[in-house]
Protein backbone atom coordinates (compact mmCIF):
# COMPACT_ATOMS: atom_id res chain seq x y z
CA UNK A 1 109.40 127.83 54.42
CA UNK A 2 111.78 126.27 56.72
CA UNK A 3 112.60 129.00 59.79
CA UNK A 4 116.80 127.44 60.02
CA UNK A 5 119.31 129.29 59.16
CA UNK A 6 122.14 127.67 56.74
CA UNK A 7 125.02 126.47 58.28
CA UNK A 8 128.04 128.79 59.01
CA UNK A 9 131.08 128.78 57.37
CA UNK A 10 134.17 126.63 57.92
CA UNK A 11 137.15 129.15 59.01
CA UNK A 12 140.12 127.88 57.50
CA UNK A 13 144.19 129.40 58.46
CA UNK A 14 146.87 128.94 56.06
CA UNK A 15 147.24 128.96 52.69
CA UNK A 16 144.47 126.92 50.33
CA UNK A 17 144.58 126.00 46.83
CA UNK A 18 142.55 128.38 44.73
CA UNK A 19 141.83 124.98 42.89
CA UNK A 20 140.03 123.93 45.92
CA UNK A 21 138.66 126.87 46.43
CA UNK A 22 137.20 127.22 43.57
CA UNK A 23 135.81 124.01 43.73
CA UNK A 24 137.86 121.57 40.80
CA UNK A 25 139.58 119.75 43.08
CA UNK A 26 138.29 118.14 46.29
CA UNK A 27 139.15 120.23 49.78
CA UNK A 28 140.01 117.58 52.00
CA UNK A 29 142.18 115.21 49.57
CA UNK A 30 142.91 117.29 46.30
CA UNK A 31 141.65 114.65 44.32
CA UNK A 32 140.62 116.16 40.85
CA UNK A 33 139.63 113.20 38.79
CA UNK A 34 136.89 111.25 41.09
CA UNK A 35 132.98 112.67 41.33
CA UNK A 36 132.91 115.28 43.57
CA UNK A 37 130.03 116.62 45.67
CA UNK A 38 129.19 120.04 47.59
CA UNK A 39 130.81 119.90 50.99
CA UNK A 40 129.79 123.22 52.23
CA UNK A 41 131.56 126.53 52.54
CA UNK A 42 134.55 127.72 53.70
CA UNK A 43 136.39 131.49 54.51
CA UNK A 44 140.07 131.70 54.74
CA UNK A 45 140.73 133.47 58.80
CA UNK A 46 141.18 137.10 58.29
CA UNK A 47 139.14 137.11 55.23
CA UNK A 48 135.19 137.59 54.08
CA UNK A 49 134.68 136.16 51.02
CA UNK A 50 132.79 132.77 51.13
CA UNK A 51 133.90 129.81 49.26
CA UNK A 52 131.42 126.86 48.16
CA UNK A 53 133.53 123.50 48.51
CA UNK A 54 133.57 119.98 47.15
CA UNK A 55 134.26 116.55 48.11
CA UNK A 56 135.02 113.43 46.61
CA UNK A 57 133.52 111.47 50.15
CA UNK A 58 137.04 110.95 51.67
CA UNK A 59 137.22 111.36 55.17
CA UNK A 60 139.49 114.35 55.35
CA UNK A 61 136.87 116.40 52.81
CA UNK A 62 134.11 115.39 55.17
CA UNK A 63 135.61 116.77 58.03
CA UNK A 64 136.75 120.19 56.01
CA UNK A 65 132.78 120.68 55.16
C-alpha cells in the first residue's frame, strides 16, 4: 500500500459552470463534445465540497487539474 497522500485540491475564485463541475464539459476549455479525461479535483474558495474534474488534454484544462 503506497504511504502518499492524494493530491490536494485545486482552489478555484469566481464563479464555475456547474457543467464543469460536474464533470460534462471540460474545466479548462468547456469543450463538451471531445473525449474527456479526469483532471483532478477542484473546491470553489470559501467553499468545502470537492469537485472531481475533466479534461479534454487542452492546455488550459491541464493547468486547472
Amino acid at each position: 500500500m503506497p504511504d502518499a497522500l492524494p493530491p490536494a485540491p485545486t482552489v478555484v475564485d469566481g464563479r464555475v459552470s456547474i457543467v464543469r463541475l460536474h464533470g460534462q464539459a471540460c474545466f479548462g476549455c468547456r469543450a463538451v463534445n471531445k473525449n474527456l479525461r479526469s483532471a483532478g479535483h477542484v473546491v470553489i474558495r470559501g467553499t468545502n465540497r470537492v469537485w472531481p474534474i475533466v479534461t479534454c488534454g487542452c492546455s488550459s484544462g491541464e493547468a486547472a487539474a
